[in-house]
C-alpha atoms as a PDB file:
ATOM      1  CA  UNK A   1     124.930 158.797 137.486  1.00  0.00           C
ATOM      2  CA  UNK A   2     126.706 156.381 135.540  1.00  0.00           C
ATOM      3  CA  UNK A   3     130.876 156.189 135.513  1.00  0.00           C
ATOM      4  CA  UNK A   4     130.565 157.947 132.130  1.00  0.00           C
ATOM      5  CA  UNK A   5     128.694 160.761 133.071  1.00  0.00           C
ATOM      6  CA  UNK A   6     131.295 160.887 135.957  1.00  0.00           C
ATOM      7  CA  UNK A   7     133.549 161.048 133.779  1.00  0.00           C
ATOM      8  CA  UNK A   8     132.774 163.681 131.521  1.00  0.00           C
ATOM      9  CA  UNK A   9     131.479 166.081 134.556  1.00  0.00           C
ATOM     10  CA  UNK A  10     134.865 166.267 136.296  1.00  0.00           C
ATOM     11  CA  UNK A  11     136.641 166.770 132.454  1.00  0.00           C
ATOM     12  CA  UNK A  12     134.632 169.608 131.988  1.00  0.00           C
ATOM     13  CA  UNK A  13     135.233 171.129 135.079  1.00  0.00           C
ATOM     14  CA  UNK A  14     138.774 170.387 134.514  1.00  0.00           C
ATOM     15  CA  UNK A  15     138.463 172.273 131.498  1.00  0.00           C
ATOM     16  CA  UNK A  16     139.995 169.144 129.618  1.00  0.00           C
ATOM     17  CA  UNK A  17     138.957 168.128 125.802  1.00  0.00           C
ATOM     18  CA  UNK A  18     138.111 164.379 125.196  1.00  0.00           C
ATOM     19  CA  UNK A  19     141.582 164.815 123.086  1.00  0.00           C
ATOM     20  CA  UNK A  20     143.339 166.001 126.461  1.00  0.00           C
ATOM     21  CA  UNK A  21     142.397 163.374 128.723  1.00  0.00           C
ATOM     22  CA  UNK A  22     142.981 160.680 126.745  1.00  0.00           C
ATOM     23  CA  UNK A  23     146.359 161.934 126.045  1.00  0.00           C
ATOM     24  CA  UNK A  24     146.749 161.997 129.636  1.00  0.00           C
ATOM     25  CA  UNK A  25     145.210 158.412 129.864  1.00  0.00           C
ATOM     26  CA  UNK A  26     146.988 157.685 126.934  1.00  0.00           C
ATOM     27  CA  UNK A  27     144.151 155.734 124.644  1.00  0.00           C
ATOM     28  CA  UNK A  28     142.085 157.210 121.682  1.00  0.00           C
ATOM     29  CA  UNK A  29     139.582 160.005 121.724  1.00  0.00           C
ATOM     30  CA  UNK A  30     137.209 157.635 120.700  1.00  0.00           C
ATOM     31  CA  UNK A  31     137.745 155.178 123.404  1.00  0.00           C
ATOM     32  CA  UNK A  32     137.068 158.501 125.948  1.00  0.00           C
ATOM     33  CA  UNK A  33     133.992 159.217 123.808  1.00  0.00           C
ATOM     34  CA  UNK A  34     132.600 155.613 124.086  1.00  0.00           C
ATOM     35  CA  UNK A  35     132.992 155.389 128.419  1.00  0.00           C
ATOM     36  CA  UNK A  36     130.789 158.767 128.476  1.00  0.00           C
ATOM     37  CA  UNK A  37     128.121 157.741 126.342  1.00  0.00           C
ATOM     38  CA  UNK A  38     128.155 154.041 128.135  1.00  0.00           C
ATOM     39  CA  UNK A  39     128.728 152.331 125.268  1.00  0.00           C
ATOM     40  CA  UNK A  40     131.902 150.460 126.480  1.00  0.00           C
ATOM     41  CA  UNK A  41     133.620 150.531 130.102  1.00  0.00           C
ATOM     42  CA  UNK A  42     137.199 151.096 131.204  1.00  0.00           C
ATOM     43  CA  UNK A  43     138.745 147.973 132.403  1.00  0.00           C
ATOM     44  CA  UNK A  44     140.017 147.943 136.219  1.00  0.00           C
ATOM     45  CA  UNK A  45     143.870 149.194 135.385  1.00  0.00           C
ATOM     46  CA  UNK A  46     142.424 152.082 133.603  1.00  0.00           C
ATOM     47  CA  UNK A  47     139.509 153.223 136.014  1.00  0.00           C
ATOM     48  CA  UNK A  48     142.310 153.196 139.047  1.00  0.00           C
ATOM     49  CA  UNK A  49     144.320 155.785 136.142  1.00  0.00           C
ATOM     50  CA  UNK A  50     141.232 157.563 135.773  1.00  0.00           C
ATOM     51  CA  UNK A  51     140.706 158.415 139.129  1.00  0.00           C
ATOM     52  CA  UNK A  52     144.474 159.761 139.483  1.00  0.00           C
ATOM     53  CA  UNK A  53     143.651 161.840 136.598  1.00  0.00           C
ATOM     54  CA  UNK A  54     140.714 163.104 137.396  1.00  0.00           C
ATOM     55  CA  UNK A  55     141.260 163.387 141.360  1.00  0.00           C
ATOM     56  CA  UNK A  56     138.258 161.658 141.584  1.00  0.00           C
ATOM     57  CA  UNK A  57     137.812 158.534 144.362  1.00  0.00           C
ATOM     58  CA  UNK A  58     137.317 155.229 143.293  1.00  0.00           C
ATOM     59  CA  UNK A  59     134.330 155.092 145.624  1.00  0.00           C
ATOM     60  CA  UNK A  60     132.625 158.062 143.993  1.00  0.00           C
ATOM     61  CA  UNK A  61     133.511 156.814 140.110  1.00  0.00           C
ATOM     62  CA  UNK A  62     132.128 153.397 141.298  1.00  0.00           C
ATOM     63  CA  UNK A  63     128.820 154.527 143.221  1.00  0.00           C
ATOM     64  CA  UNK A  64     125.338 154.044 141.938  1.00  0.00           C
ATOM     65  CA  UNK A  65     126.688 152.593 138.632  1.00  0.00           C
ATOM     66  CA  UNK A  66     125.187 148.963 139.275  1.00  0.00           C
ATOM     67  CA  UNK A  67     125.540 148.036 135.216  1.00  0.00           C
ATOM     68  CA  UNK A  68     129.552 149.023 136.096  1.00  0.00           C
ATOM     69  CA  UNK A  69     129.579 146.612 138.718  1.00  0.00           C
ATOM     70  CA  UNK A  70     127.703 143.521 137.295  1.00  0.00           C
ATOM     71  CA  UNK A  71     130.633 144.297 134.112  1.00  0.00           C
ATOM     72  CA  UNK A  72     133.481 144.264 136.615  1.00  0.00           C
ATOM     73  CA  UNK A  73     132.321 141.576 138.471  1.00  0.00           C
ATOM     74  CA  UNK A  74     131.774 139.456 135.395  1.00  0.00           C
ATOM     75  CA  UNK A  75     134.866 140.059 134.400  1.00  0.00           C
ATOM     76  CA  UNK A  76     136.780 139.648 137.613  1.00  0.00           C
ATOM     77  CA  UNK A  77     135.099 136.065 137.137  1.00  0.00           C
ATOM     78  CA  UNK A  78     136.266 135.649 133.738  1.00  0.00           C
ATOM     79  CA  UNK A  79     139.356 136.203 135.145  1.00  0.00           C
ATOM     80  CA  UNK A  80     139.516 133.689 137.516  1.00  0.00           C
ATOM     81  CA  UNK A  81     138.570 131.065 135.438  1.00  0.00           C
ATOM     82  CA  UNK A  82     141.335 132.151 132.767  1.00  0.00           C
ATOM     83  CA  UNK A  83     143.528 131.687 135.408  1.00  0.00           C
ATOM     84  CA  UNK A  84     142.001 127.958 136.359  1.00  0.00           C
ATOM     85  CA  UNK A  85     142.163 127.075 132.777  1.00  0.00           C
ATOM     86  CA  UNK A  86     145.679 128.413 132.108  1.00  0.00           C
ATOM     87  CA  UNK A  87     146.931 126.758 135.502  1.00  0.00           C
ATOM     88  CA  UNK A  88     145.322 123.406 134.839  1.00  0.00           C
ATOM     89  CA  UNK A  89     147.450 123.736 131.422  1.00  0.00           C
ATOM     90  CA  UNK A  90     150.904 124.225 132.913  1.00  0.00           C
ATOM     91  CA  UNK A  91     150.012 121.187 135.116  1.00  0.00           C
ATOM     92  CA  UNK A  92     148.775 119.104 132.221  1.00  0.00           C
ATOM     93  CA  UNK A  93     152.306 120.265 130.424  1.00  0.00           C
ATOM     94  CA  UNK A  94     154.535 120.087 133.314  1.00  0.00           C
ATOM     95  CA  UNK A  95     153.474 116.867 134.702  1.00  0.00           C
ATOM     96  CA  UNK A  96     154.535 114.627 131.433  1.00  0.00           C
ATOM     97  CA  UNK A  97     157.922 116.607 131.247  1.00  0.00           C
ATOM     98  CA  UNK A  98     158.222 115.694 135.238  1.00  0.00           C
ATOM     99  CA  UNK A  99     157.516 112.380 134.126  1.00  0.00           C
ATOM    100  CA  UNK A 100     160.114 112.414 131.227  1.00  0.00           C
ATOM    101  CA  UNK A 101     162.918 113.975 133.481  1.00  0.00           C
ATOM    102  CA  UNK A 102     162.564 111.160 136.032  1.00  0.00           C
ATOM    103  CA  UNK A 103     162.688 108.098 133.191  1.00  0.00           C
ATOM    104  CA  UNK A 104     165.626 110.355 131.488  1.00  0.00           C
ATOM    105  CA  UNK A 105     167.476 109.703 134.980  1.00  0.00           C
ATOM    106  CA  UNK A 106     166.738 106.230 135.535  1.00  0.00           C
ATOM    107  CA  UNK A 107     167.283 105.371 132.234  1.00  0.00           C
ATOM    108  CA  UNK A 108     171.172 106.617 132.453  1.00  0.00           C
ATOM    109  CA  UNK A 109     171.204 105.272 135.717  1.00  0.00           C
ATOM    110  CA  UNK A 110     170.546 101.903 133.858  1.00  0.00           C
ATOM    111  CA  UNK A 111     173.042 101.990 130.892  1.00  0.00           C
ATOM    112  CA  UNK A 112     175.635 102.666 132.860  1.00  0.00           C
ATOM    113  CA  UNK A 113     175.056  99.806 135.656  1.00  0.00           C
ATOM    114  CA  UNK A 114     174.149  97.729 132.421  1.00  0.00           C
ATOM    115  CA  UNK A 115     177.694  98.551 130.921  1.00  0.00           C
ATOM    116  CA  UNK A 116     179.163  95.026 131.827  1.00  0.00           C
ATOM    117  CA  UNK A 117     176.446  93.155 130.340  1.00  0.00           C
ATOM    118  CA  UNK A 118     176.590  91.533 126.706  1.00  0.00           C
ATOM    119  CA  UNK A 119     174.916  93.764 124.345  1.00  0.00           C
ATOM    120  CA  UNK A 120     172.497  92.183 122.482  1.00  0.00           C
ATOM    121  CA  UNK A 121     170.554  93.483 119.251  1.00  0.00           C
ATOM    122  CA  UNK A 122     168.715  96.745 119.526  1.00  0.00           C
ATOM    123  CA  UNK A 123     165.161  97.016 119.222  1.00  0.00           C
ATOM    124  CA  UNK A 124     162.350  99.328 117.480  1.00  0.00           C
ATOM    125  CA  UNK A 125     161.178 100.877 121.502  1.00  0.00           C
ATOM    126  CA  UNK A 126     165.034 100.271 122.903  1.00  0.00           C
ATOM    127  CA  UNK A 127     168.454 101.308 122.658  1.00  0.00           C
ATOM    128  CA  UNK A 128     169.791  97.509 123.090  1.00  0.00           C
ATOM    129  CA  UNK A 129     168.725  94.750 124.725  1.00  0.00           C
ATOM    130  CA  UNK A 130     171.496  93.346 127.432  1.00  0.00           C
ATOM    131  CA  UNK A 131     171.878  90.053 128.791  1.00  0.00           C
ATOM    132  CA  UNK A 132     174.293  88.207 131.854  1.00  0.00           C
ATOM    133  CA  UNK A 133     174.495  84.438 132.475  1.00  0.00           C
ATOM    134  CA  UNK A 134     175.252  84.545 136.015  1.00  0.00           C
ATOM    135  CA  UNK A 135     175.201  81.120 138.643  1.00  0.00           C
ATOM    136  CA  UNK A 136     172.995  79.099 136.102  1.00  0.00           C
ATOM    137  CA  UNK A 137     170.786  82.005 135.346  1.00  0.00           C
ATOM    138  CA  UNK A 138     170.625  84.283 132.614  1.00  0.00           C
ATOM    139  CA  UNK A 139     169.108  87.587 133.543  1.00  0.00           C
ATOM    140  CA  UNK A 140     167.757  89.792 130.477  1.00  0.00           C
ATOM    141  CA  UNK A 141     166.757  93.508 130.302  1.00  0.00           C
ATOM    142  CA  UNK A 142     166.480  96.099 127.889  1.00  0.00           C
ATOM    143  CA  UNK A 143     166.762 100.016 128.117  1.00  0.00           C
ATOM    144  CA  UNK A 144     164.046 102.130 126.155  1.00  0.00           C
ATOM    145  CA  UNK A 145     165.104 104.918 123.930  1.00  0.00           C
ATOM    146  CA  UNK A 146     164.673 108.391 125.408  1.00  0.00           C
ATOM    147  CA  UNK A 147     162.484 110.776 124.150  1.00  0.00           C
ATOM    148  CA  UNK A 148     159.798 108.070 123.864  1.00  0.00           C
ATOM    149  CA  UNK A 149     157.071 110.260 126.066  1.00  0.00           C
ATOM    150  CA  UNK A 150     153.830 108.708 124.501  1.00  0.00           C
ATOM    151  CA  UNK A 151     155.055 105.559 125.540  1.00  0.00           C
ATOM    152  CA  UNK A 152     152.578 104.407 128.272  1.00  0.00           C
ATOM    153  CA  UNK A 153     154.406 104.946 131.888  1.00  0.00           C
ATOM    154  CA  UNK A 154     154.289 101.430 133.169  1.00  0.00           C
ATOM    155  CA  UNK A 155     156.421 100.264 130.453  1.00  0.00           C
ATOM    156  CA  UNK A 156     159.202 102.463 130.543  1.00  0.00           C
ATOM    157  CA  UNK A 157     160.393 101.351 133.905  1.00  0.00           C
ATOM    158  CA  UNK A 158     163.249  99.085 133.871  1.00  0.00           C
ATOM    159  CA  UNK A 159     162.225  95.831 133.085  1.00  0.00           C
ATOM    160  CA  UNK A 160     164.608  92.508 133.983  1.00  0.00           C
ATOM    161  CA  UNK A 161     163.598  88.210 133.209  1.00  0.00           C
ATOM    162  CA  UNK A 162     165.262  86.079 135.110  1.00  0.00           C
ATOM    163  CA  UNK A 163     165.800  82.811 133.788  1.00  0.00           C
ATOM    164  CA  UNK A 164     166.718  79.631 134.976  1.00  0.00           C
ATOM    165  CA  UNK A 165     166.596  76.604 132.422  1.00  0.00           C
ATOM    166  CA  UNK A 166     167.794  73.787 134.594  1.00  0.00           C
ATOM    167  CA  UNK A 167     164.337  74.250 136.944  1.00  0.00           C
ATOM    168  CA  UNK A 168     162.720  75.365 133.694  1.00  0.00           C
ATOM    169  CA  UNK A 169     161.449  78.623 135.724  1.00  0.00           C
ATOM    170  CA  UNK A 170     161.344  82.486 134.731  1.00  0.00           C
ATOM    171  CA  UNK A 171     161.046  85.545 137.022  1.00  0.00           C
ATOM    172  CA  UNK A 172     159.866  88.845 135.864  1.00  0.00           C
ATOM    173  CA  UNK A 173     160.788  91.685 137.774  1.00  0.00           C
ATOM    174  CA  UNK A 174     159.004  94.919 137.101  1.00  0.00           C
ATOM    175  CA  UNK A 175     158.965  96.892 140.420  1.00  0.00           C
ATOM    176  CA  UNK A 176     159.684  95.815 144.095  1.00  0.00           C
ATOM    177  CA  UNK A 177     156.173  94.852 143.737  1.00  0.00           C
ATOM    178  CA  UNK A 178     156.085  93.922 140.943  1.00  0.00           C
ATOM    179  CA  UNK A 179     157.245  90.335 140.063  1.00  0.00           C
ATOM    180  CA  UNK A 180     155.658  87.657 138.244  1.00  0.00           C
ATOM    181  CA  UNK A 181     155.975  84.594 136.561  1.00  0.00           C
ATOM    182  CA  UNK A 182     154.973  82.720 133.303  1.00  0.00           C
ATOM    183  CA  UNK A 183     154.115  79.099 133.268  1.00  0.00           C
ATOM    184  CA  UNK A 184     153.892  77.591 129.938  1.00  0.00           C
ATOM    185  CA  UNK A 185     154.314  74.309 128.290  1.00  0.00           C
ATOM    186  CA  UNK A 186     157.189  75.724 125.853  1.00  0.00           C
ATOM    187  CA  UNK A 187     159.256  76.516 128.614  1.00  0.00           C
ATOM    188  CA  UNK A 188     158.400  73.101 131.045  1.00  0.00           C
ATOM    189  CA  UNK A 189     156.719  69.981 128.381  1.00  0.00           C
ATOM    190  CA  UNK A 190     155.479  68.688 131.963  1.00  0.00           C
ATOM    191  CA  UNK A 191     152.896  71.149 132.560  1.00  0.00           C
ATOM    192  CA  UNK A 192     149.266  71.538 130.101  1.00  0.00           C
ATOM    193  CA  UNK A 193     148.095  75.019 131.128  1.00  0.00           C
ATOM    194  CA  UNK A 194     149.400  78.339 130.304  1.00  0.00           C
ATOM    195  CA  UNK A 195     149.131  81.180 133.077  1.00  0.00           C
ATOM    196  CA  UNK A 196     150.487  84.769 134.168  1.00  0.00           C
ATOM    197  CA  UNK A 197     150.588  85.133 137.553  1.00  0.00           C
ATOM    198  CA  UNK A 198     152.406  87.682 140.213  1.00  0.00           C
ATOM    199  CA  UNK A 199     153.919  86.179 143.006  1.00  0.00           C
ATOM    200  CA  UNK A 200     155.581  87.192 146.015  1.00  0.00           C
ATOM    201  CA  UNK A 201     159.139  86.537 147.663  1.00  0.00           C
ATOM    202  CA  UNK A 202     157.888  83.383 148.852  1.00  0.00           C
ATOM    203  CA  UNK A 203     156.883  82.197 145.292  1.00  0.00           C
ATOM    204  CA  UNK A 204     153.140  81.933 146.268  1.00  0.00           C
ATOM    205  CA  UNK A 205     150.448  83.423 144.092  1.00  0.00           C
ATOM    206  CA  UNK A 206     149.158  86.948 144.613  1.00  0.00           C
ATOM    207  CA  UNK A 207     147.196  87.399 142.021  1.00  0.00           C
ATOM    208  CA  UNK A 208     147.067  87.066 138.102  1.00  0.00           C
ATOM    209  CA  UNK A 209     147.129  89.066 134.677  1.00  0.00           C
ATOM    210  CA  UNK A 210     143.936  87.727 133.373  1.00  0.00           C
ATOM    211  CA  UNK A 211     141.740  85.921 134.985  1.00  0.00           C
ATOM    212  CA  UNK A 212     142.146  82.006 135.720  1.00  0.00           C
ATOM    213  CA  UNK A 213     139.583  79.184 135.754  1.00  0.00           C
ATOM    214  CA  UNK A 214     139.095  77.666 138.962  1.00  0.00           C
ATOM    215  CA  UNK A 215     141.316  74.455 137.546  1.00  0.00           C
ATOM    216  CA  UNK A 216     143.975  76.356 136.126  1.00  0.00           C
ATOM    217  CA  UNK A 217     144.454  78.254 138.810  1.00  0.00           C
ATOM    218  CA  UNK A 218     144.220  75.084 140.936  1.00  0.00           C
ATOM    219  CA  UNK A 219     147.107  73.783 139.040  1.00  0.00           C
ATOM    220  CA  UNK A 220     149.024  77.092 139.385  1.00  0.00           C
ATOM    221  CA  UNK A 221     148.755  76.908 143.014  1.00  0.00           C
ATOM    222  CA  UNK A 222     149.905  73.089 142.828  1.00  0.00           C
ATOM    223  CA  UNK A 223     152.921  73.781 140.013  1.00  0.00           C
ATOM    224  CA  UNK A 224     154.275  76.689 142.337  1.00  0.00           C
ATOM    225  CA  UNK A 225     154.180  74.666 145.276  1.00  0.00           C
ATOM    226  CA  UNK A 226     155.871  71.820 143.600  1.00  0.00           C
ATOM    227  CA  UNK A 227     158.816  74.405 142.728  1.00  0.00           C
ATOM    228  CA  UNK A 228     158.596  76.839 145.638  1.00  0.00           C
ATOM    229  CA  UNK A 229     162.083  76.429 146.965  1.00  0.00           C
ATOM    230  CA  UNK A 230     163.426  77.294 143.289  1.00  0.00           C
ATOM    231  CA  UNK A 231     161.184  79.957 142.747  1.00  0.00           C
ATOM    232  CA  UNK A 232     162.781  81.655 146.160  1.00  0.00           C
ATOM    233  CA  UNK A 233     166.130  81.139 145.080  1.00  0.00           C
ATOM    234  CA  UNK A 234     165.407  83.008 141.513  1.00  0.00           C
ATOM    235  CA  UNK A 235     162.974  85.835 142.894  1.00  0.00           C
ATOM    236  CA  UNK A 236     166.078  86.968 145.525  1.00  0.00           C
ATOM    237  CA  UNK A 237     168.692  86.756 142.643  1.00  0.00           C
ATOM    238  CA  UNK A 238     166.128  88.277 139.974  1.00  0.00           C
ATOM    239  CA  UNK A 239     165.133  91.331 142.400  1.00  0.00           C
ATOM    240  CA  UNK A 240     169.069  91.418 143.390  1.00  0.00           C
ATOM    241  CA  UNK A 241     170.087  92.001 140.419  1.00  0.00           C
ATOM    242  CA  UNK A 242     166.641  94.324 139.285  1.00  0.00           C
ATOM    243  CA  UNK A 243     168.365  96.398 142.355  1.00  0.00           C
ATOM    244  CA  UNK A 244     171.619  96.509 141.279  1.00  0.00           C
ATOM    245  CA  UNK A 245     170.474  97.664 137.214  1.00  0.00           C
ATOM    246  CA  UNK A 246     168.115 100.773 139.401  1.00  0.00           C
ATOM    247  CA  UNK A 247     169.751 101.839 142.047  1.00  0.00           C
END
C-alpha cells in the first residue's frame, strides 16, 4: 500500500473529508487529493504533520512504499547538495570581503604612520603618493584607494622604494620576503644590462622576475657583489622603514 492509500484509509475511518484534513494540515483539497491518488508526495515536514494528524506512525506511513522512499531519498540528496552549493557561495562571498577588511586596516594603519611624509600627487589606483629623504635616501610609497576589491591582492599591500642616488642603488620592499632590486643603465650609465632580481638581507640574488640569460645573470651576480656592502646598508633602512609604514 502506497502512503496515499494510507492516507486516505485512516481519513475515512476518521470520518474526515479531503476538505477536513487539509484544513487540519492546512494546504488545499487538491494537494490532499493528489498524495492519495500518487500523483505528487508530501514533503518530509508535512508527512511528520500527517502522522500527528492521523495518529498514524511514521514507520507504518513509510512501509512498503519503495517509490516514497527513492522520492525522499532523492530529495534528501538534493538537499545536501543545495546546501554544498549555497555554502561554497558564502565562502566565495565572504572570503573577498575578509580580504577587503584586512587591506581596509592596513591601509589606515599606513596613512596614519605615513602622516609625516611629504605628500606627493595622487594617482588614478592611490590616494597620494608620499615620499621622505632620510640619511641620503629617499624612501617612496604610495597608499591605494579603498574600495578597490578587483584590484589583484599582491598589489594592494604596502609597497615602499628605497633609493639611494649617491651608490646609484634602489631597494624595493614588498613583504618581509619580499625585496628586490632593479639594475638598469638609467639609473647607473656604468652598467649595459637591465635586470629584476629579488635579493636577500645580504644583497645576494635569490631569484629573478623573468628569466635571465646565463651572461646577464652572470653580470648580476658580479654588479651585486661589486656593491654588496651598499646594498646591506639600504635593504636594513628600506625594510626599517617598510616596518615602521606596517606595523
Amino acid at each position: 500500500m502506497t502512503i496515499g492509500e494510507k492516507i486516505k484509509t485512516k481519513r475515512m475511518e476518521l470520518n474526515l473529508t479531503q476538505e477536513a484534513l487539509a484544513t487540519e494540515l492546512n494546504v488545499s483539497r487538491p494537494a490532499v487529493s493528489s498524495w492519495e491518488v500518487g500523483r505528487n508526495y508530501p514533503d518530509l515536514e508535512m508527512i511528520v504533520r500527517i502522522s500527528d494528524v492521523l495518529s498514524i506512525s511514521l514507520d507504518d506511513l513509510l512501509r512498503e512504499d519503495q517509490e516514497m522512499v527513492k522520492t525522499m531519498d532523492k530529495k534528501v540528496k538534493n538537499n545536501k547538495k543545495y546546501k554544498r552549493v549555497i555554502a561554497a557561495l558564502v565562502v566565495l562571498i565572504l572570503i573577498p570581503l575578509a580580504f577587503e577588511g584586512y587591506f581596509q586596516v592596513v591601509n589606515h594603519r599606513y596613512l596614519k604612520n605615513a602622516e609625516s611624509w611629504d605628500k606627493g600627487d595622487q594617482g588614478p589606483y592611490s590616494e597620494g603618493s608620499y615620499e621622505l629623504t632620510e640619511e641620503g635616501v629617499t624612501y617612496s610609497t604610495f597608499v591605494f584607494q579603498k574600495g578597490t576589491i578587483l584590484l589583484p591582492i599582491m598589489e594592494r599591500t604596502p609597497w615602499l622604494v628605497a633609493h639611494d642616488p649617491e651608490a646609484k642603488l634602489i631597494v624595493d620592499v614588498k613583504g618581509k620576503n619580499d625585496v628586490s632590486t632593479l639594475i638598469i643603465n638609467e639609473r647607473d650609465p656604468s652598467v649595459d644590462f637591465k635586470a629584476d632580481v629579488q635579493i636577500n638581507e645580504k644583497g645576494e640574488m635569490i631569484g629573478s622576475k623573468k628569466e635571465l640569460s646565463p651572461k646577464t645573470k652572470e653580470k648580476t651576480e658580479a654588479y651585486l657583489k661589486q656593491h654588496q656592502a651598499e646594498y646591506q646598508e639600504l635593504y636594513k633602512k628600506a625594510m626599517a622603514k617598510w616596518l615602521e609604514l606596517t606595523e
